[in-house]
Protein backbone atom coordinates (compact mmCIF):
# COMPACT_ATOMS: atom_id res chain seq x y z
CA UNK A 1 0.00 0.00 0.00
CA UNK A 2 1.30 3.26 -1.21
CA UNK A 3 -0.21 6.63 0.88
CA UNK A 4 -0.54 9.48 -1.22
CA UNK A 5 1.72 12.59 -0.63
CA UNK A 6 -0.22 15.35 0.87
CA UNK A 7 0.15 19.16 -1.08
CA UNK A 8 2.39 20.99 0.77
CA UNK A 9 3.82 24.30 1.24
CA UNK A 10 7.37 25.33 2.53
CA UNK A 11 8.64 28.28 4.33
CA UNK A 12 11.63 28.97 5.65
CA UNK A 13 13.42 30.60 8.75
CA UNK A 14 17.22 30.85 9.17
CA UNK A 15 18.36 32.94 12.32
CA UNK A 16 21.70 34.21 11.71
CA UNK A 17 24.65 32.64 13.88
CA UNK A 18 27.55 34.76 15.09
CA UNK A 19 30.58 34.15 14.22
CA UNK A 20 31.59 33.72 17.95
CA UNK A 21 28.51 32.22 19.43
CA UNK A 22 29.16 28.85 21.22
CA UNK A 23 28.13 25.27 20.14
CA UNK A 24 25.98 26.05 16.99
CA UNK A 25 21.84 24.97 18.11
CA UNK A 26 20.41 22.00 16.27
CA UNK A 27 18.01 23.01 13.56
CA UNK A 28 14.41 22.43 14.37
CA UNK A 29 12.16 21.43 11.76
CA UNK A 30 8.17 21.35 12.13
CA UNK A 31 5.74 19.80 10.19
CA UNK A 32 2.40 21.26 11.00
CA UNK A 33 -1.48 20.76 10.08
CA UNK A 34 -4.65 21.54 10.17
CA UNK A 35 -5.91 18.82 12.12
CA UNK A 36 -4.72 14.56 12.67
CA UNK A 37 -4.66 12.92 9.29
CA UNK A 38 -3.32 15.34 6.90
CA UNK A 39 0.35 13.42 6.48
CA UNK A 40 2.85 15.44 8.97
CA UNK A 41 4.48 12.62 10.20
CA UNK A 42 4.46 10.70 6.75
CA UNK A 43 5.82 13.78 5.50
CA UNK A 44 8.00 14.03 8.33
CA UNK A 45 9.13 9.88 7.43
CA UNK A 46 10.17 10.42 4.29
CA UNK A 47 12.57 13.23 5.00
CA UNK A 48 14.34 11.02 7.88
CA UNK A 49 14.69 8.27 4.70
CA UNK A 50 16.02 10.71 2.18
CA UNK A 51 18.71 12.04 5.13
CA UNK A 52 19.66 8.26 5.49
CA UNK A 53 20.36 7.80 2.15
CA UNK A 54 22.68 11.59 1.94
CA UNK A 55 24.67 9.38 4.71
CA UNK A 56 23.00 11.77 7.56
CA UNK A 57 23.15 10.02 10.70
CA UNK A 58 19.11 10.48 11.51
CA UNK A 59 17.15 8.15 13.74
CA UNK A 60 13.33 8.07 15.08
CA UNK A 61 13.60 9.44 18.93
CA UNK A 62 9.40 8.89 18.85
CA UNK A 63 6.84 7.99 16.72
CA UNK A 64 3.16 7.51 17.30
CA UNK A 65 1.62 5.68 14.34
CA UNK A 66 -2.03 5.64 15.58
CA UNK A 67 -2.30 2.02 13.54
CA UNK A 68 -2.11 4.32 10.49
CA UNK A 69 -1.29 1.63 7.76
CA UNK A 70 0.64 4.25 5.51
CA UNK A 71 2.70 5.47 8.83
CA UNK A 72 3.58 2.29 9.58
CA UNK A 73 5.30 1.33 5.96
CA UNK A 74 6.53 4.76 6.06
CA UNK A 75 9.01 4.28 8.96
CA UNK A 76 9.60 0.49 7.46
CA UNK A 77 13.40 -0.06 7.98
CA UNK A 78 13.97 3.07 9.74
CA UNK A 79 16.58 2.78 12.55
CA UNK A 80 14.17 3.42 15.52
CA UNK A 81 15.97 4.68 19.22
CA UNK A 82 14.55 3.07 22.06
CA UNK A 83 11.95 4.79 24.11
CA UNK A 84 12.56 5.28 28.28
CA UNK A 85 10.20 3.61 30.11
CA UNK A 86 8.81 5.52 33.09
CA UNK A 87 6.62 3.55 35.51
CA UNK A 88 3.87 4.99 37.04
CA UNK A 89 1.71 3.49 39.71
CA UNK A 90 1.15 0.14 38.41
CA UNK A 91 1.02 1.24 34.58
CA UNK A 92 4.85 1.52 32.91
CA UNK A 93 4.73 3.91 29.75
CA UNK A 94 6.82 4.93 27.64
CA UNK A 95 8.46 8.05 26.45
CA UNK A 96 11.40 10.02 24.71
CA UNK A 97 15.00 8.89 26.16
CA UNK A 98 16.81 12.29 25.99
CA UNK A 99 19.77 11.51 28.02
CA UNK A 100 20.13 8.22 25.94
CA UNK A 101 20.10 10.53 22.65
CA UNK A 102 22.35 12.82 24.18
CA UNK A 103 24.80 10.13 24.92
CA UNK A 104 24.16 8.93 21.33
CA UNK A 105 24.20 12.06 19.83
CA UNK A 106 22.89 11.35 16.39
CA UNK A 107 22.92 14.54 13.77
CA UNK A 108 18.88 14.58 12.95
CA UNK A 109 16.47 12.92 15.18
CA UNK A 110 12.26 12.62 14.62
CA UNK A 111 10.16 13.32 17.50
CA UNK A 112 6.57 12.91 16.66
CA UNK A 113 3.72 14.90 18.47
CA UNK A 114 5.03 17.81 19.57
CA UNK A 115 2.29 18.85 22.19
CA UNK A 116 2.47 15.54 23.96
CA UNK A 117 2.03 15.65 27.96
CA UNK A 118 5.13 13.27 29.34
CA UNK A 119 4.14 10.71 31.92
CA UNK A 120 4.17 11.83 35.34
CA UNK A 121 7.86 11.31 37.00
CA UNK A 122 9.22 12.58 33.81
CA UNK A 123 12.35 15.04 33.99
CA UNK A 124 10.31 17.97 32.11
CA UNK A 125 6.74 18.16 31.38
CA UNK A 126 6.34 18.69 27.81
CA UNK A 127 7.93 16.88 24.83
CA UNK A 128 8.50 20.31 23.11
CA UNK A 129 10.83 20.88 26.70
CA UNK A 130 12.67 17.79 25.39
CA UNK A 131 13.18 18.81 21.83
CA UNK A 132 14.70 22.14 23.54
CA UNK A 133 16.71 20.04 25.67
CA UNK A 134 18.00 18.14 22.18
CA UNK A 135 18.04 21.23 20.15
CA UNK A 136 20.85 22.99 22.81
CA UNK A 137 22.88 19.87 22.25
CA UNK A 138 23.49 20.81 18.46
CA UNK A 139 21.30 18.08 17.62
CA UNK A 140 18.46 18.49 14.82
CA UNK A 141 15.28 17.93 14.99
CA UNK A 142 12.30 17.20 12.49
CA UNK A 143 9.14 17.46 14.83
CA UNK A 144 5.40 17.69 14.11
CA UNK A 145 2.42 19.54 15.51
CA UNK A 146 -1.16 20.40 14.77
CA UNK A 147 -1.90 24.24 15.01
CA UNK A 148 -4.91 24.00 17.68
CA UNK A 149 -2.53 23.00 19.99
CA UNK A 150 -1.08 26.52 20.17
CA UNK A 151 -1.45 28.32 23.06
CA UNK A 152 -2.88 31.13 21.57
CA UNK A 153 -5.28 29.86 19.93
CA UNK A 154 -7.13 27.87 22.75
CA UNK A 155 -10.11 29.52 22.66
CA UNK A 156 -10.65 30.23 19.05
CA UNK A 157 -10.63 26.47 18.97
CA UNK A 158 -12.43 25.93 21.33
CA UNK A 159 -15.03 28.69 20.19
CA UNK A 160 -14.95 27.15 16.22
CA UNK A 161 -14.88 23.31 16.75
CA UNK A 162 -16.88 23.28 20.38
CA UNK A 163 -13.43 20.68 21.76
CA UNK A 164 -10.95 22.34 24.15
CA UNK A 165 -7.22 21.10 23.62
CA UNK A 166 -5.97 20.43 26.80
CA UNK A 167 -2.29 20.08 25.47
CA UNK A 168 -0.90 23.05 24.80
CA UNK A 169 2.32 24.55 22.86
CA UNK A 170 3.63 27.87 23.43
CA UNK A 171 3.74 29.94 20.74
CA UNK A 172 7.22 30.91 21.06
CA UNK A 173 8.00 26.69 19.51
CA UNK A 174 6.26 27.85 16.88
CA UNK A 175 8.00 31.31 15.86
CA UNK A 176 11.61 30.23 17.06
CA UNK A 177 11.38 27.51 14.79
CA UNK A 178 14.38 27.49 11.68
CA UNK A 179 11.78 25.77 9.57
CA UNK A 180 8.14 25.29 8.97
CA UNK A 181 6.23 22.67 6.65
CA UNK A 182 3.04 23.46 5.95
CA UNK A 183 1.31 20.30 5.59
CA UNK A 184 -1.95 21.40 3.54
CA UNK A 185 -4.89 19.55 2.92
CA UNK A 186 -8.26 20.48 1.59
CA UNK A 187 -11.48 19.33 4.06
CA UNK A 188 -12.65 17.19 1.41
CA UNK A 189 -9.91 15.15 0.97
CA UNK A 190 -9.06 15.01 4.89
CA UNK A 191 -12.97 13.24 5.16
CA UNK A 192 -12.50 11.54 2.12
CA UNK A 193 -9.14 10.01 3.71
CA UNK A 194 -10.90 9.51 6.88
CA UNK A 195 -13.63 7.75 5.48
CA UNK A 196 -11.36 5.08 3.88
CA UNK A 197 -10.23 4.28 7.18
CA UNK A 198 -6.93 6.30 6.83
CA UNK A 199 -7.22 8.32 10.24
CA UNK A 200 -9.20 6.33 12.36
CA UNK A 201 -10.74 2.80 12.63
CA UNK A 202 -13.70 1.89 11.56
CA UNK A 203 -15.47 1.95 15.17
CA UNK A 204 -14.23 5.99 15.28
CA UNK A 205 -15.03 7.03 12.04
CA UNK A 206 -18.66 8.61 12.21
CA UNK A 207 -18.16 9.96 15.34
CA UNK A 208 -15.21 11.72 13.78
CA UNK A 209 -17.07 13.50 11.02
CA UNK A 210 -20.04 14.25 13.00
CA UNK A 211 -17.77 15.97 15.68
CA UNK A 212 -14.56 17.19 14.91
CA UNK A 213 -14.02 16.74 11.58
CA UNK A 214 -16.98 18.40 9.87
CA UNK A 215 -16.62 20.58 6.98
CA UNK A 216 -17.07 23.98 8.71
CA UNK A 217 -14.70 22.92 11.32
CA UNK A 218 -12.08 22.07 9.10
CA UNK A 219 -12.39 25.11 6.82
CA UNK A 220 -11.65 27.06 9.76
CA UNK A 221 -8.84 25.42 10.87
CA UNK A 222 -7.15 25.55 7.70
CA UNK A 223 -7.63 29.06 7.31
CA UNK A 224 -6.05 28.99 10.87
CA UNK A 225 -3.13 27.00 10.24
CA UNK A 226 -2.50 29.22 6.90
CA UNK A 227 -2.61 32.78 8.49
CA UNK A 228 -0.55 31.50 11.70
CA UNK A 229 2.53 30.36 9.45
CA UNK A 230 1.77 33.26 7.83
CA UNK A 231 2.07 35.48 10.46
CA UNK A 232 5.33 33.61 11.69
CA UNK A 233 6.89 34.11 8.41
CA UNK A 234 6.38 37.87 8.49
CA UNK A 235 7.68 38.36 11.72
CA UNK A 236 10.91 36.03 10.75
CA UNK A 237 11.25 38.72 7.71
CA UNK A 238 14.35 40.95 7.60
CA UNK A 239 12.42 43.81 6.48
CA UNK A 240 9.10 43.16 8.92
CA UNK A 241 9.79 45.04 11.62
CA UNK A 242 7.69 48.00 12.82
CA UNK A 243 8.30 51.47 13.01
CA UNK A 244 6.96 52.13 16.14
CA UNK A 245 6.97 49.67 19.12
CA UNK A 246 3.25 48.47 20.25
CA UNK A 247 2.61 47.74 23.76
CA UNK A 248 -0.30 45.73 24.88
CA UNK A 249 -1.31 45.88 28.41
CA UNK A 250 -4.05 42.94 30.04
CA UNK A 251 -5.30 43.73 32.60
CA UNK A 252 -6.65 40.58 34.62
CA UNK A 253 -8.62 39.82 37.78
CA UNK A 254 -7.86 36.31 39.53
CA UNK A 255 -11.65 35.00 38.02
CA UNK A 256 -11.36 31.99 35.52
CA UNK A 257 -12.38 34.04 32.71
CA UNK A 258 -9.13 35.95 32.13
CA UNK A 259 -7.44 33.28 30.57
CA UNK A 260 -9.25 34.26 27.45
CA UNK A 261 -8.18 37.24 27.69
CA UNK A 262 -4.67 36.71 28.30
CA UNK A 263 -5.38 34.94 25.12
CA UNK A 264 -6.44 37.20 23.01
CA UNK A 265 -4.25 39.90 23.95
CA UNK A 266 -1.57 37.35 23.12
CA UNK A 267 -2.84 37.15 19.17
CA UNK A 268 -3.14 41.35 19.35
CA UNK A 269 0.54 41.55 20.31
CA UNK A 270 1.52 38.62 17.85
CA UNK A 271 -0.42 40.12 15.04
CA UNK A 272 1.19 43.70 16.30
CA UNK A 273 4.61 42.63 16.66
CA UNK A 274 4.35 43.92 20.46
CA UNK A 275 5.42 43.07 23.52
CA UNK A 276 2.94 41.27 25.66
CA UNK A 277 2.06 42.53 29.51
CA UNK A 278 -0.29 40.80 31.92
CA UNK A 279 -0.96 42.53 35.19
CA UNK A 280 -3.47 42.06 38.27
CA UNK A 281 -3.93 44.60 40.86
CA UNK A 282 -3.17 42.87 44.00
CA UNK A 283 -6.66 42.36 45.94
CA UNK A 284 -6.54 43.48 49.52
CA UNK A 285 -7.22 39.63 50.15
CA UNK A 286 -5.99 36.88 47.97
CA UNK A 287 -7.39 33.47 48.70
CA UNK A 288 -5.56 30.10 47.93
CA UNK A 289 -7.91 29.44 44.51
CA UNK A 290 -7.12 32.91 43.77
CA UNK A 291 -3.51 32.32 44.68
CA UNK A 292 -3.76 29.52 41.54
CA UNK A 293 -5.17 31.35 39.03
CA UNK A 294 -2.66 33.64 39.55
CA UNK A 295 0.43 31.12 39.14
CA UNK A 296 -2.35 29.61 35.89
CA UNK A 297 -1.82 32.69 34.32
CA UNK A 298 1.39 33.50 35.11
CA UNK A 299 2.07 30.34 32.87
CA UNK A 300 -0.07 31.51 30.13
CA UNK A 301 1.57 34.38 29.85
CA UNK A 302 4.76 33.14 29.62
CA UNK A 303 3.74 30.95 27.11
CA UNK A 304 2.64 33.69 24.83
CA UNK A 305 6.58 35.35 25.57
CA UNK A 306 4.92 38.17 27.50
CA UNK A 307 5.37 39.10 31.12
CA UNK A 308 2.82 38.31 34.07
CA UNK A 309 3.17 40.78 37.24
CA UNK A 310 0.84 41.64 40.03
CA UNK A 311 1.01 45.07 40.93
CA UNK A 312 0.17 46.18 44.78
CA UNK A 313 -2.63 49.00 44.53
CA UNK A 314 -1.46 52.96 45.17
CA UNK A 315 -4.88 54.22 45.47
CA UNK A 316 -7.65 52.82 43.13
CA UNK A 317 -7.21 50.00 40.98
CA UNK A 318 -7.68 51.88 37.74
CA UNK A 319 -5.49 54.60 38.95
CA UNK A 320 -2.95 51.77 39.64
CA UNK A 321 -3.80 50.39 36.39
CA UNK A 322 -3.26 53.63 34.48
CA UNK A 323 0.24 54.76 36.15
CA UNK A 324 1.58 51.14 34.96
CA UNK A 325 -0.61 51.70 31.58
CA UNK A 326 1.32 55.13 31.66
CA UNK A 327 5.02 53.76 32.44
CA UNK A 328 5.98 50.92 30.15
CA UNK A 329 4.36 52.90 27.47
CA UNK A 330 1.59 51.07 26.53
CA UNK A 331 -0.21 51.24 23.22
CA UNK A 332 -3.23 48.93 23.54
CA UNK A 333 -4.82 47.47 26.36
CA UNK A 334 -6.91 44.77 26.95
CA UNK A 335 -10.35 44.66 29.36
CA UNK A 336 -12.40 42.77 30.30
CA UNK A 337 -16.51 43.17 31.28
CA UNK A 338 -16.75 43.87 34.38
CA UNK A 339 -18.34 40.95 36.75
CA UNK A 340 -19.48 43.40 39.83
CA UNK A 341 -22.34 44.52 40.74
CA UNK A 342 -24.08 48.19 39.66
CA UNK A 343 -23.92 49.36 43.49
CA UNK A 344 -20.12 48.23 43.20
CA UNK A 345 -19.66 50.09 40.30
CA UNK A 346 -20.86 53.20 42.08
CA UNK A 347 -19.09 52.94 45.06
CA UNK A 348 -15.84 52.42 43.79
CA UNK A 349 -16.15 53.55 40.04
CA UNK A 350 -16.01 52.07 37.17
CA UNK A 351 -12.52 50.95 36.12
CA UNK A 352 -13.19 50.81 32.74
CA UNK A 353 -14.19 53.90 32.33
CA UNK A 354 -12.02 54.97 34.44
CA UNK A 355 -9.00 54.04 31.60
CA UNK A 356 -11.10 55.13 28.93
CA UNK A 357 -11.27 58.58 30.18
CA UNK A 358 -7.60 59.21 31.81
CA UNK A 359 -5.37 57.20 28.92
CA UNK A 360 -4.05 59.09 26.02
CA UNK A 361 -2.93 57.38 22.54
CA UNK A 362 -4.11 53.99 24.32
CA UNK A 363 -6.35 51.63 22.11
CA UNK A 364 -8.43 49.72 24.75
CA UNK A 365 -10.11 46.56 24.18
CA UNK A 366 -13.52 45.58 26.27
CA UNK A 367 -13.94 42.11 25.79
CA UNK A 368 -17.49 40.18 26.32
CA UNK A 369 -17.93 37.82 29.04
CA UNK A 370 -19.81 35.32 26.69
């Protein structure tokens, strides 16, 4: 059985290496798509076999076929590095041996699934941690990754295709990367491929296109996927950078909602080029779920490449708001609807209004609780 080869589309990313830098960084490599199915990692299996036969020293470090009958003769004869086995409770799984590869050292190495959780026990988290890890040995990397599992885009997923991704990529992977493959597919031919059994079993496959995988959803990824490599490749361009420095400012309470909009100000200051701030006025009392959320969105944050800090009040909290607003310089900022009361509102102001009326050459952003 031969699998087709999926339409692709390359773009490139070379950062510049000084001529007295240390040990040159391995090249990273990803092969992303709209969605499971579309051929990154068969993509990503023929490359490994065409560096074999250059005389590259290249090896798979992981692979997850899913039973996929082309993925499977696709890494046929393919020298295959054993996985680490990490036992947990009375389960023993398996995952990516860095230190083995490191003691290897092989020049190219596949890692499959980018946005993979490691098993608990595991020295880092996140098998994009490990390709970092195997990237600041000098060793390369060919990787794969579909693009709802970017940070940023959690809840437009989530919004579009009604599934939240629970493992998550920074976007930083994405943008850092010295290569991206564009692994395109038209929804059509995904569904056609998924209805011959080439994504899923049988037992899976209605469920899939019912769900997921419907038309509408899969437009909308696609268009997704294009504009974010897209955007990368702008940003990676010599002549792309702006004039004038953008600043966006969120401004976040410690309430579950603000992830979104760490979120979107996250795709404001990518599609801005703009440095990303997240800051929470200190509450006079901060209880331990608040505590969390906190430390939650610290993470996001950092995830975007922006910078989480919780400022301590000096009078009201949109004064506070605006004298930070006011010194770093800030050219957008990011709100959200309030969630207190009228009789709050009128006790201690509005703090929305507040920035609206005492910011000057600020965009501001209200965004919807819904």
């Amino acid at each position: 059985m031969t699998e087709e080869r999926t339409p692709e589309r390359l773009t490139l990313r070379r950062a510049e290496v000084p001529a007295d830098a240390g040990p040159a960084r391995g090249v990273h490599k990803i092969f992303v798509g709209m969605a499971a199915g579309v051929g990154k990692t068969y993509r990503a299996l023929n490359e490994l076999r065409e560096r074999l036969e250059r005389g590259e020293d290249a090896l798979i470090g992981v692979l997850e076929t899913h039973g996929r009958a082309g993925t499977i003769e696709a890494a046929q004869g393919l020298p295959l590095f054993p996985r680490r086995d990490v036992v947990h409770g009375s389960v023993t799984l398996t995952e990516l041996d860095v230190d083995g590869l490191l003691a290897r050292r092989p020049f190219v190495v596949l890692v499959d699934e980018l946005a993979h959780t490691n098993a608990p026990g595991s020295p880092r988290d996140k098998r994009w941690q490990d390709v970092n890890v195997l990237l600041d040995a000098g060793i390369h990397v060919l990787s794969t990754m579909n693009v709802q599992h970017l940070e940023s885009l959690n809840d437009t997923v989530a919004r579009l295709t009604g599934v939240r991704v629970r493992e998550r990529v920074p976007d930083r992977v994405l943008s850092e990367a010295d290569e991206l493959v564009l692994i395109d597919l038209t929804p059509d031919d995904l569904r056609a491929r998924l209805r011959a059994g080439k994504v899923y079993g049988p037992e899976k496959i209605e469920q899939a296109l019912g769900n997921f995988f419907t038309g509408a959803n899969l437009t909308a990824l696609r268009e997704i996927v294009l504009r974010q490599v897209a955007n990368v490749v702008e940003l990676g361009a010599p002549d792309g950078q702006p004039g004038v420095q953008e600043i966006v400012v969120v401004a976040v309470t410690a309430e579950e909602t603000a992830a979104r909009l760490i979120r979107r100000g996250g795709q404001l200051a990518a599609r801005l080029h703009a440095d990303l701030h997240v800051v929470s006025v200190r509450p006079t009392r901060l209880s331990r779920p608040q505590s969390q959320l906190l430390d939650t969105f610290r993470a996001i944050t950092h995830a975007l490449g922006g910078q989480f800090e919780v400022l301590t009040p000096a009078g009201s909290v949109a004064q506070t708001l605006i004298r930070y607003v006011e010194a770093v310089h800030a050219t957008q900022v990011v709100m959200g609807e309030t969630s207190r009361s009228r009789w709050a509102e009128f006790l201690s102001g509005d703090i929305i209004k507040t920035v609206l009326r005492d910011t000057k050459n600020v965009d501001v952003y209200v965004i919807t609780r819904e």
